[in-house]
Protein backbone atom coordinates (compact mmCIF):
# COMPACT_ATOMS: atom_id res chain seq x y z
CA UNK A 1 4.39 -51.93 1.19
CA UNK A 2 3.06 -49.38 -1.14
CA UNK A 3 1.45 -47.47 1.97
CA UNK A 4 5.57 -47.44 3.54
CA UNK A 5 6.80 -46.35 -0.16
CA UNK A 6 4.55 -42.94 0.21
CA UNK A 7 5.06 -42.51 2.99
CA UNK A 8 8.86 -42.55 2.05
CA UNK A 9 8.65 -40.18 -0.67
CA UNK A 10 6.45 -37.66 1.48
CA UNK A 11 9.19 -37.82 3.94
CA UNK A 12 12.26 -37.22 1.58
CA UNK A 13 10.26 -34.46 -0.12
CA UNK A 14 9.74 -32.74 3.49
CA UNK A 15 13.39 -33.25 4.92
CA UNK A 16 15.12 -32.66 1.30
CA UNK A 17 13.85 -29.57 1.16
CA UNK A 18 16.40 -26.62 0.14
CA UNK A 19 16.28 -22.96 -0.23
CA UNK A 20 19.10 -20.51 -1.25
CA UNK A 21 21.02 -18.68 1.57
CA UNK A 22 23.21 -15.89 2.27
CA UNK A 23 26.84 -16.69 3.32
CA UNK A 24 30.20 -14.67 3.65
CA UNK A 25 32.39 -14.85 0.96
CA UNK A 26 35.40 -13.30 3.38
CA UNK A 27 36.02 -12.29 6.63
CA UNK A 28 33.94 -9.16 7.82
CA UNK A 29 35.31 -6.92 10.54
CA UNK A 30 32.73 -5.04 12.92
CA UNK A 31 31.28 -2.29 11.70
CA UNK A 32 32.32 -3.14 7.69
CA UNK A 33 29.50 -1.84 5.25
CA UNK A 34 28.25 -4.78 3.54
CA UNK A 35 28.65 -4.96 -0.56
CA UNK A 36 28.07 -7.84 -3.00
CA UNK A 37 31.22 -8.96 -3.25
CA UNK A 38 31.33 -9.82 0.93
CA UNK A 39 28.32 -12.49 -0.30
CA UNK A 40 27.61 -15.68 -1.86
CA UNK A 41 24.66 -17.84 -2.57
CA UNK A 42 24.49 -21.40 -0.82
CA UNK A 43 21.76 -23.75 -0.82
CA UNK A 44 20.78 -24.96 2.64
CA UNK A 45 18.19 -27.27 4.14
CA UNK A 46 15.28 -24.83 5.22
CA UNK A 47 15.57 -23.17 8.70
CA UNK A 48 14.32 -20.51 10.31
CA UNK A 49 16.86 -17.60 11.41
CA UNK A 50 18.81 -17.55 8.29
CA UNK A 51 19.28 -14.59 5.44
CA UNK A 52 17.53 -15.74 2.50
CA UNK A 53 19.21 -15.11 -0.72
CA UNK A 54 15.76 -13.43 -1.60
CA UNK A 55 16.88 -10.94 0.81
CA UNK A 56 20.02 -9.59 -0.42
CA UNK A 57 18.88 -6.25 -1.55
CA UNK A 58 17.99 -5.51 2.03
CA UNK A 59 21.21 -6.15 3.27
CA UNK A 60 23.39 -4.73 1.18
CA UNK A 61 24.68 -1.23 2.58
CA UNK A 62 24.11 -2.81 6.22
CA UNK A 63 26.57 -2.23 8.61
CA UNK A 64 28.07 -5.68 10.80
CA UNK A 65 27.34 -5.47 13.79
CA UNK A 66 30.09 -8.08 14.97
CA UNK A 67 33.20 -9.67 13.06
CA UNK A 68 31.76 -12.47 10.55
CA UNK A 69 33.64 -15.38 9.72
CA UNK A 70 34.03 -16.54 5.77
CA UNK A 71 31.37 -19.86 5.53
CA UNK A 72 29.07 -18.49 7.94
CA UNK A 73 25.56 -18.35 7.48
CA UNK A 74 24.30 -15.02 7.88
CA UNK A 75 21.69 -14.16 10.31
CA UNK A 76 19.30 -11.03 10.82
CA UNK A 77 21.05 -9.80 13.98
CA UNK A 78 24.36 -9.58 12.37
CA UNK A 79 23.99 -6.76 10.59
CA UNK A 80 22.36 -3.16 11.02
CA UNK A 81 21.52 -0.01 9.71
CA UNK A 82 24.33 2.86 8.86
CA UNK A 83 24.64 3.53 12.93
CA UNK A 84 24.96 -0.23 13.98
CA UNK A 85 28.20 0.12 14.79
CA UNK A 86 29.64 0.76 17.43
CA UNK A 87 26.79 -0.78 19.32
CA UNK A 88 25.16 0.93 21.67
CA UNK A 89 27.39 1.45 25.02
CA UNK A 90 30.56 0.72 22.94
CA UNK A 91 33.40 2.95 21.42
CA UNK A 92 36.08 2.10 19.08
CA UNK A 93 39.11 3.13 20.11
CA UNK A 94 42.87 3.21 19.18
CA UNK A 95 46.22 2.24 20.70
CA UNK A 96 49.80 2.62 19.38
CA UNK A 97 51.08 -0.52 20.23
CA UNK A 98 55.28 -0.81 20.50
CA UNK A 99 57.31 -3.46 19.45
CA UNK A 100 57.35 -6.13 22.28
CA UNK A 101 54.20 -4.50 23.56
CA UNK A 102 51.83 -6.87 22.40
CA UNK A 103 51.83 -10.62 21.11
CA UNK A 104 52.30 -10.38 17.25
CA UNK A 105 49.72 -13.30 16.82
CA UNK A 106 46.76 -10.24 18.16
CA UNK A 107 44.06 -10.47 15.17
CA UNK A 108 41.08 -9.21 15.04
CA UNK A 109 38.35 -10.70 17.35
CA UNK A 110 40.57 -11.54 20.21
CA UNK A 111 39.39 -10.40 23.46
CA UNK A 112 42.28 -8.39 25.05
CA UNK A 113 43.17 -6.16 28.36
CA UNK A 114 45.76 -3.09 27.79
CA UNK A 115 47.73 -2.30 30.67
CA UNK A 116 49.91 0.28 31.26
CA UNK A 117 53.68 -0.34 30.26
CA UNK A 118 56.51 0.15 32.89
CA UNK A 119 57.71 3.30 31.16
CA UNK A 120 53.97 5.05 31.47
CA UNK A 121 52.01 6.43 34.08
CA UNK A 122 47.95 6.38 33.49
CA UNK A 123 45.68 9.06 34.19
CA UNK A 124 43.43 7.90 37.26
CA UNK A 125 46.33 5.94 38.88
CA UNK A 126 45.48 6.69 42.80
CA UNK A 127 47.52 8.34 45.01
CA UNK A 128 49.37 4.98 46.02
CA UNK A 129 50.60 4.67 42.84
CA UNK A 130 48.13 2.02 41.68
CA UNK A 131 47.84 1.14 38.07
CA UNK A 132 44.09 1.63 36.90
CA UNK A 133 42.03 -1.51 35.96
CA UNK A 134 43.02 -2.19 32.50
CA UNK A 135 40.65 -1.75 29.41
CA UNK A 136 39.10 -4.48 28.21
CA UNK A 137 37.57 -5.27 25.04
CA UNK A 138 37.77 -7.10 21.80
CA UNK A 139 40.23 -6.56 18.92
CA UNK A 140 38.69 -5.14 15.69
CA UNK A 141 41.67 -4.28 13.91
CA UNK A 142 45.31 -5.18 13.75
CA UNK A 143 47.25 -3.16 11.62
CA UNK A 144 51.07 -4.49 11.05
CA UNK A 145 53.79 -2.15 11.89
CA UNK A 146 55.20 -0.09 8.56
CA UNK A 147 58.73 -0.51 9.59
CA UNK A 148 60.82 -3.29 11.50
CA UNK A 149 60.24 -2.49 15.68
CA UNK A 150 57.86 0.13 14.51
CA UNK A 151 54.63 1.53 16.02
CA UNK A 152 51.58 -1.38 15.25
CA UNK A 153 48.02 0.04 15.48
CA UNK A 154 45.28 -2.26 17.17
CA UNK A 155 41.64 -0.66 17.11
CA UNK A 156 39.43 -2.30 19.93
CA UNK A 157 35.60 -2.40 20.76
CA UNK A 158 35.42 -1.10 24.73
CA UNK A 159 32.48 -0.08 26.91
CA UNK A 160 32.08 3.40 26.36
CA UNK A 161 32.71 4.10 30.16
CA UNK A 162 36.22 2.71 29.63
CA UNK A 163 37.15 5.35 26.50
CA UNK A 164 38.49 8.10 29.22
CA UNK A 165 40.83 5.22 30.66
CA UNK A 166 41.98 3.89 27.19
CA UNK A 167 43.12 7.66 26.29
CA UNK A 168 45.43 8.21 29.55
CA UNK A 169 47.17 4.84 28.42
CA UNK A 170 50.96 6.05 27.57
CA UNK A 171 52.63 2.55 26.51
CA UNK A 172 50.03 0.07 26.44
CA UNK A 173 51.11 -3.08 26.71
CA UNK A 174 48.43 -5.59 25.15
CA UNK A 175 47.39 -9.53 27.17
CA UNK A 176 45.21 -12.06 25.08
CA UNK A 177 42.41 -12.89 27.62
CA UNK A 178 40.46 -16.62 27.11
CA UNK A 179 37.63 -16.22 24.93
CA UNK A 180 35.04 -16.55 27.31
CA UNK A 181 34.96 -15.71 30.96
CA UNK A 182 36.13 -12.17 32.75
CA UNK A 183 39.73 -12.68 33.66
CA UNK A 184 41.41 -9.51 33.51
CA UNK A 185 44.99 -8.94 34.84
């Protein structure tokens, strides 16, 4: 009995272990410099692959490499140095999006195609008169239209081979693609 009751408290002491963690206080976009108030201190069982709140000096001033979610643990690959973002073989880029062009419910971190609208021609269509593949990538900025049926701004994350076709877009028109998978319209 006394041999099981040891054995017990060697256990607990092992598995109750805790050490203090980094989470996010609030959502991150990509490519957000990273300041104390985007952090908070949680204590955690111990793993491996985790921030340690020991650490927090050397990732302040870090750049995200991806959109963080508030609550998450943070982990070492999340974050960079002052050129982390855009990753390498990405480019941000910009569309104008017009009312009716887009879903209003488009928030950061969906994946998205733009198409050409009905109104626009694209640079590259061929000589058919075949719309160019769209450009796909993922949402890393949604900015809300100033005025009613005014001009919205969405800033996406695109393979940098794609930035040529994104800027011959006239009237994009923007489709919410699954999360996973390669659909494109």
């Amino acid at each position: 009995m006394v041999v099981s009751a040891v054995g017990f408290v060697l256990l607990m002491s092992v598995v109750g272990e805790r050490e203090k963690a980094l989470v996010l206080a609030r959502d991150v976009p990509a490519g957000h410099v990273l300041d104390a108030g985007d952090l908070r201190q949680v204590e955690v069982a111990s793993e491996t692959g985790i921030v340690s709140a020991a650490d927090r000096a050397r990732v302040l001033g870090r750049r995200a490499k991806v959109p963080l979610v508030a609550g998450a643990l943070l982990a070492p690959g999340q974050f960079g140095g002052a050129r982390a973002f855009p990753p390498k073989g990405q480019s941000e880029v910009a569309f104008a999006i017009e009312a009716g062009s887009a879903s209003p419910g488009v928030v950061r971190g969906d994946r998205v195609a733009v198409l050409e609208g009905p109104d626009g021609t694209v640079t590259g269509e061929s000589e058919e008169g075949e719309a160019a593949a769209p450009v796909v990538g993922t949402v890393t900025g949604a900015k809300a239209a100033e005025s009613p049926g005014g001009v919205r701004v969405l800033t996406m994350l695109v393979e940098t081979g794609a930035v040529r076709r994104a800027a011959g877009i006239e009237h994009p028109r923007v489709v919410v693609l699954p999360a996973e998978g390669r659909e494109a319209p």
